[in-house]
Protein backbone atom coordinates (compact mmCIF):
# COMPACT_ATOMS: atom_id res chain seq x y z
CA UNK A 1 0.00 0.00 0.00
CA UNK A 2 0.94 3.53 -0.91
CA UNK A 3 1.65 5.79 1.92
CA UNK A 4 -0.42 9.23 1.05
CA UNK A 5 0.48 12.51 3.34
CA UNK A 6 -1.90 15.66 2.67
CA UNK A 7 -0.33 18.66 4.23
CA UNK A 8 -2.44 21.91 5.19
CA UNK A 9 -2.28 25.09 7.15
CA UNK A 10 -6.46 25.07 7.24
CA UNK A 11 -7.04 27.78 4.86
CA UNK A 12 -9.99 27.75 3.06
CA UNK A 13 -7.83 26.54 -0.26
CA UNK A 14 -6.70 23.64 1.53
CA UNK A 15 -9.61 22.93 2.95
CA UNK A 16 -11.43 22.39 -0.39
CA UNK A 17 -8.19 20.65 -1.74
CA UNK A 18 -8.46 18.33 1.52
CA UNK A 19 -12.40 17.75 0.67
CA UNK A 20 -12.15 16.97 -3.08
CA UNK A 21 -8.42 15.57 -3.43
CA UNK A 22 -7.66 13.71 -0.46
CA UNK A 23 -10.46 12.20 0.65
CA UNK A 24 -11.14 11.22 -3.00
CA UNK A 25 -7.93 8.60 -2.59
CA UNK A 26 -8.88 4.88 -2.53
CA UNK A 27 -7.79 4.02 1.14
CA UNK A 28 -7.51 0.24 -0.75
CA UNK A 29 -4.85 1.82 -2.43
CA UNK A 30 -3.33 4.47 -0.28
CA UNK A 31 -2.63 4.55 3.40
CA UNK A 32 -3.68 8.14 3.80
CA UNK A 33 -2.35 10.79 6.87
CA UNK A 34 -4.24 14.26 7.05
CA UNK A 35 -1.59 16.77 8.41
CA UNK A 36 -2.62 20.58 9.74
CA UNK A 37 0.50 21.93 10.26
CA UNK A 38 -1.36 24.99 11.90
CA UNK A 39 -2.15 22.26 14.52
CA UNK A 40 0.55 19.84 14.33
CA UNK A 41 4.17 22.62 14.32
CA UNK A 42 6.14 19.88 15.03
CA UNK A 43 5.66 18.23 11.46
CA UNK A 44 7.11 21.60 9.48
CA UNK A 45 10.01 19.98 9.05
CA UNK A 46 8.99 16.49 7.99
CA UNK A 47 7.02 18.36 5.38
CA UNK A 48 9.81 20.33 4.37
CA UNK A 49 11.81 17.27 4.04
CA UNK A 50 9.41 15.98 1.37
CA UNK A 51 10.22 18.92 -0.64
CA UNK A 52 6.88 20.33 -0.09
CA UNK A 53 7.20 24.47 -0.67
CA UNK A 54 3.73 25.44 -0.34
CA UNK A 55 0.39 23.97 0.91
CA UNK A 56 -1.81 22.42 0.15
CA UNK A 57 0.36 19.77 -0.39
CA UNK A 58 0.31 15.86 -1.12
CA UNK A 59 2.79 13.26 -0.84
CA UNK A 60 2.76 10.23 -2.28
CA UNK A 61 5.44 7.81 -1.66
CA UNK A 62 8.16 10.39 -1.08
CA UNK A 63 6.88 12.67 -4.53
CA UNK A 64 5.28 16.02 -3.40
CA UNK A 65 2.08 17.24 -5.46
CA UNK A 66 1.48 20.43 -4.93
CA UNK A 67 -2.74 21.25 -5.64
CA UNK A 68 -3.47 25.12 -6.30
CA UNK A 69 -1.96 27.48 -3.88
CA UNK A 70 -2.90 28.68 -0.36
CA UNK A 71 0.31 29.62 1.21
CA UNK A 72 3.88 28.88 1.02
CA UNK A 73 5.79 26.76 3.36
CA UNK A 74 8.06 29.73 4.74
CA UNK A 75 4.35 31.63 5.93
CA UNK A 76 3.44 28.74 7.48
CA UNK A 77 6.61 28.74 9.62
CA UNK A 78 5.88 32.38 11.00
């Protein structure tokens, strides 16, 4: 199984890229992790490490996607 990460700061962009793109993955397919990093601080880095630059963000298997544009990475940082 494909591990899926979906990484968000909550705006209303990643919201509706959380609502039609991640929950729209086949969880018989992907093993699928829904990360706020407005919530969750601690996983900035991890997401960083995945190359993601802005949110929303998803990464399958190590490959970041990034779907339209809510903020970048750096903003999300403070």
């Amino acid at each position: 199984m494909k591990k899926a990460v979906f990484y968000h700061a909550g705006c209303p962009v990643c919201v509706q890229a959380e609502e039609t793109v991640a929950k729209s993955l086949d969880t018989g397919k992907f093993d699928i992790e829904i990360v706020h990093l407005g919530e969750d601080r601690s996983r900035i880095n991890e997401a960083e490490d995945a190359g993601v630059e802005s949110v929303p963000a998803l990464v399958i298997d190590g490959h970041p996607f990034h779907i339209n544009f809510g903020a970048l990475l750096e903003d999300v940082k403070g």
